[in-house]
N, C-alpha and C. Protein backbone atom coordinates (compact mmCIF):
# COMPACT_ATOMS: atom_id res chain seq x y z
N UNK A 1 -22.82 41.66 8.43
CA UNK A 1 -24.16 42.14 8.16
C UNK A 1 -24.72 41.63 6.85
N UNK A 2 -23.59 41.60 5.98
CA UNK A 2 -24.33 40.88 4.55
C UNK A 2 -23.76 39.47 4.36
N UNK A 3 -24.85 39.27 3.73
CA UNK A 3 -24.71 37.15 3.43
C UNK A 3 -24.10 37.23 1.89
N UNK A 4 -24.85 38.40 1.24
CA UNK A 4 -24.44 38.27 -0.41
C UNK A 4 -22.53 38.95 -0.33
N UNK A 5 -22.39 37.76 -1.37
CA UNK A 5 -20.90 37.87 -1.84
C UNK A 5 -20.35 38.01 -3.11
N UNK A 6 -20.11 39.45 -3.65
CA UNK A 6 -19.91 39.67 -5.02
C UNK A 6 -19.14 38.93 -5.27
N UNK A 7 -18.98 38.77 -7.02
CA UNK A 7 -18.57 37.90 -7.99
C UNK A 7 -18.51 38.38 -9.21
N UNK A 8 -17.41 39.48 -9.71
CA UNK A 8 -17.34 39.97 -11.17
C UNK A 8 -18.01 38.70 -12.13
N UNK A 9 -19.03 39.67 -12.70
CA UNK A 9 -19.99 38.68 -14.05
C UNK A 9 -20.56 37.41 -13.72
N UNK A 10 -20.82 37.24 -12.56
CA UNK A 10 -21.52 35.89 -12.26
C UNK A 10 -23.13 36.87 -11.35
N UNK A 11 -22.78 37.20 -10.19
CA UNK A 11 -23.67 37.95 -9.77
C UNK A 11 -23.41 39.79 -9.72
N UNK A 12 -22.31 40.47 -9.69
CA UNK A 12 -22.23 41.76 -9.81
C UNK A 12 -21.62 41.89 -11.42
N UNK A 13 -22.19 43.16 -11.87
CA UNK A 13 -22.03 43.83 -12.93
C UNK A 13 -21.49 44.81 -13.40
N UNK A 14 -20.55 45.57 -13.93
CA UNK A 14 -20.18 47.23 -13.89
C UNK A 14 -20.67 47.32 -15.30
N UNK A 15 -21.90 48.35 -15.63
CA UNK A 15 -22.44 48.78 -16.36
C UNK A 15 -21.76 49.67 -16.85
N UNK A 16 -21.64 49.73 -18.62
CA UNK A 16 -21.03 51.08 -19.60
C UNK A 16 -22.33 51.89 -19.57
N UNK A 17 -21.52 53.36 -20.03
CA UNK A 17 -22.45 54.24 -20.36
C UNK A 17 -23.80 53.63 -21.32
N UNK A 18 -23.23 53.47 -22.30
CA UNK A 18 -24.77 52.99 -23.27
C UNK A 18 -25.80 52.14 -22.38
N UNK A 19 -25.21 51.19 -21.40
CA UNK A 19 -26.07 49.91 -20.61
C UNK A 19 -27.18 50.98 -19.94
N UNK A 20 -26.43 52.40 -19.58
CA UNK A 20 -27.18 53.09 -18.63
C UNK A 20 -28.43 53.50 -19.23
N UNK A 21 -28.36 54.34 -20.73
CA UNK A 21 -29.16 54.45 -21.01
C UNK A 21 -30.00 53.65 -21.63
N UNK A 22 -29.69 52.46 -21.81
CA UNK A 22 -30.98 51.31 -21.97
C UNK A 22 -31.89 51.15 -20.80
N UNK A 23 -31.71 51.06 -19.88
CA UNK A 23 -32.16 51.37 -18.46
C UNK A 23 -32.89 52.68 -17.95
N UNK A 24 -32.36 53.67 -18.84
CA UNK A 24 -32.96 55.30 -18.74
C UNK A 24 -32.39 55.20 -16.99
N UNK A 25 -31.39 55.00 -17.01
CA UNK A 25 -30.71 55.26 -15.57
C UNK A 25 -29.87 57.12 -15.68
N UNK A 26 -29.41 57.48 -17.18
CA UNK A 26 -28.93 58.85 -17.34
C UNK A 26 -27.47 58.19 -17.16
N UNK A 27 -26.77 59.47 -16.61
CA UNK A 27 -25.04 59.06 -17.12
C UNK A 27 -24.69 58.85 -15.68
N UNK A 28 -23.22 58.15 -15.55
CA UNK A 28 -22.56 57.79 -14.04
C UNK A 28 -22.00 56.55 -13.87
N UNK A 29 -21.56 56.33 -13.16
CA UNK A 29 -20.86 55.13 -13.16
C UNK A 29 -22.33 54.16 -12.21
N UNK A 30 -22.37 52.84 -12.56
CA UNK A 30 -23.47 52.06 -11.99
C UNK A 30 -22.89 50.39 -11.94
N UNK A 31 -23.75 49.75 -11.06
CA UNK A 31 -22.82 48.19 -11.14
C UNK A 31 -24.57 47.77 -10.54
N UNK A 32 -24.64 46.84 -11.47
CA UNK A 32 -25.63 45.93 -11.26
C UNK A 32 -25.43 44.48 -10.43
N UNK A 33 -26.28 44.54 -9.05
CA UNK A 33 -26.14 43.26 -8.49
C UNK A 33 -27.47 42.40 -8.85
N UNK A 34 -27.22 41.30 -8.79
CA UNK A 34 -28.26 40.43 -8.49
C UNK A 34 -28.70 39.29 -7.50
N UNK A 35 -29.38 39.75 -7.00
CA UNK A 35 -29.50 39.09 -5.65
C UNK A 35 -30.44 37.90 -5.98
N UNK A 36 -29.97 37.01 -4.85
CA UNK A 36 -31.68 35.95 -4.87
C UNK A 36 -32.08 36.21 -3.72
N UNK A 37 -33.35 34.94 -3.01
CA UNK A 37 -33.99 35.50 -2.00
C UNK A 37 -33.46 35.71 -1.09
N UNK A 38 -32.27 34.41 -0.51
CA UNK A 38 -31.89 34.82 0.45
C UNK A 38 -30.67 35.56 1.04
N UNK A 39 -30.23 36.64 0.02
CA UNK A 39 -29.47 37.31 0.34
C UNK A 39 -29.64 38.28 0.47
N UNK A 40 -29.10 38.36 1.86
CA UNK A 40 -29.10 40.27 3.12
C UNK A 40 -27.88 40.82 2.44
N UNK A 41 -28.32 42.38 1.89
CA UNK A 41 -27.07 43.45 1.66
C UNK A 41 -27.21 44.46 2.51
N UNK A 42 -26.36 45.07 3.32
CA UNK A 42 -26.02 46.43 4.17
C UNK A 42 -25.52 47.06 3.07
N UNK A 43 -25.84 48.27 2.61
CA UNK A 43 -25.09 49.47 2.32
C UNK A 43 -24.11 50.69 2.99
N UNK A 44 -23.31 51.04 3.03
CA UNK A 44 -22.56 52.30 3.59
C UNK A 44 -22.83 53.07 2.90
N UNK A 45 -23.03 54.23 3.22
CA UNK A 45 -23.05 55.89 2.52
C UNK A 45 -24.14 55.99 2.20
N UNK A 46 -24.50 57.09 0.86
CA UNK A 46 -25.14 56.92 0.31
C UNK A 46 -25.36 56.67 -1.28
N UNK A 47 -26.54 56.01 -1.58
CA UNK A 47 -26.61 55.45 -2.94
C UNK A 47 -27.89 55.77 -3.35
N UNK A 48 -28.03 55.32 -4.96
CA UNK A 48 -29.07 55.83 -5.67
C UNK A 48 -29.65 54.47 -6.20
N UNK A 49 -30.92 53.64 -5.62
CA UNK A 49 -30.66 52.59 -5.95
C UNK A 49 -32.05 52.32 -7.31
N UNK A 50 -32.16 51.65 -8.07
CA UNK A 50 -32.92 51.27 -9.06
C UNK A 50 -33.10 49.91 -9.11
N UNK A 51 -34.49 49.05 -9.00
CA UNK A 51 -34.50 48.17 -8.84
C UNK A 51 -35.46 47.48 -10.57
N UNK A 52 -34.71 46.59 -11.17
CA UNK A 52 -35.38 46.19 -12.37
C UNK A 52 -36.01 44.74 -12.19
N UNK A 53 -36.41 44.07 -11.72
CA UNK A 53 -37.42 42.88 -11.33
C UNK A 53 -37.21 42.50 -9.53
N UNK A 54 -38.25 42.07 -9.40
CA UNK A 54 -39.04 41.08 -8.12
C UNK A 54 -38.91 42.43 -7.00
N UNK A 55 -38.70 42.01 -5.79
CA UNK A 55 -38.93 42.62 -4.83
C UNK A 55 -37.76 42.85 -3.49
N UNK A 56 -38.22 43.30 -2.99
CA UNK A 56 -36.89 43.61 -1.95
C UNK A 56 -37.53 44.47 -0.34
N UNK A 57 -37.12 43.85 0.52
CA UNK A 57 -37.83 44.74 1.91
C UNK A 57 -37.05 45.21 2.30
N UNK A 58 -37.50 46.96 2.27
CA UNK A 58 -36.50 48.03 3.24
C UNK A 58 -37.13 48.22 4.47
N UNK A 59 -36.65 48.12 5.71
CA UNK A 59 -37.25 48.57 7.27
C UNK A 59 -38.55 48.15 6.96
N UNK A 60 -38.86 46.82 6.84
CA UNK A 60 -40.22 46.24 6.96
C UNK A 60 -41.29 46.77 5.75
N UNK A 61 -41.03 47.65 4.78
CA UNK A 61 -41.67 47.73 3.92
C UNK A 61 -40.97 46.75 2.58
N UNK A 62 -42.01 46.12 1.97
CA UNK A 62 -42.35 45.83 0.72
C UNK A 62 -42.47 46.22 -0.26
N UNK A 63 -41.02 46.11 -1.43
CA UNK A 63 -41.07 47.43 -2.76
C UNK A 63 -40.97 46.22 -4.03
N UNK A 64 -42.64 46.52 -4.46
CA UNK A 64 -42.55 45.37 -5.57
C UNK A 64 -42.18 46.11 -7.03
N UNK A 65 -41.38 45.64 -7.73
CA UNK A 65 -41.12 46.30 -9.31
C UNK A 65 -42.19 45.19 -10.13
């Protein structure tokens, strides 16, 4: 289902506490991906997601930051 393929510090991230609150994300554990255009991610479960530049389509909608 997904094309994107993590990569400790090249494209995925595990954010420290302080990173969080530069972000005003609050406290928790968080991992920053970065996607380009053409990569499809499926998620399992549930998540809390925050998006900090460009755009991304959920079920045919369009969520521009």
């Amino acid at each position: 289902l997904s094309t994107f393929h993590p990569i400790l510090d090249q494209n995925t991230f595990i954010l420290f506490p302080q990173e969080l609150c530069f972000f005003g994300m609050g406290e928790g554990a968080a991992t920053l991906l970065a996607l380009t255009l053409s990569d499809i991610i499926c998620f399992f479960g549930a998540y809390k997601l925050t998006f900090l530049q460009g755009l991304i389509k959920i079920c045919g909608t369009t969520i521009i930051c």
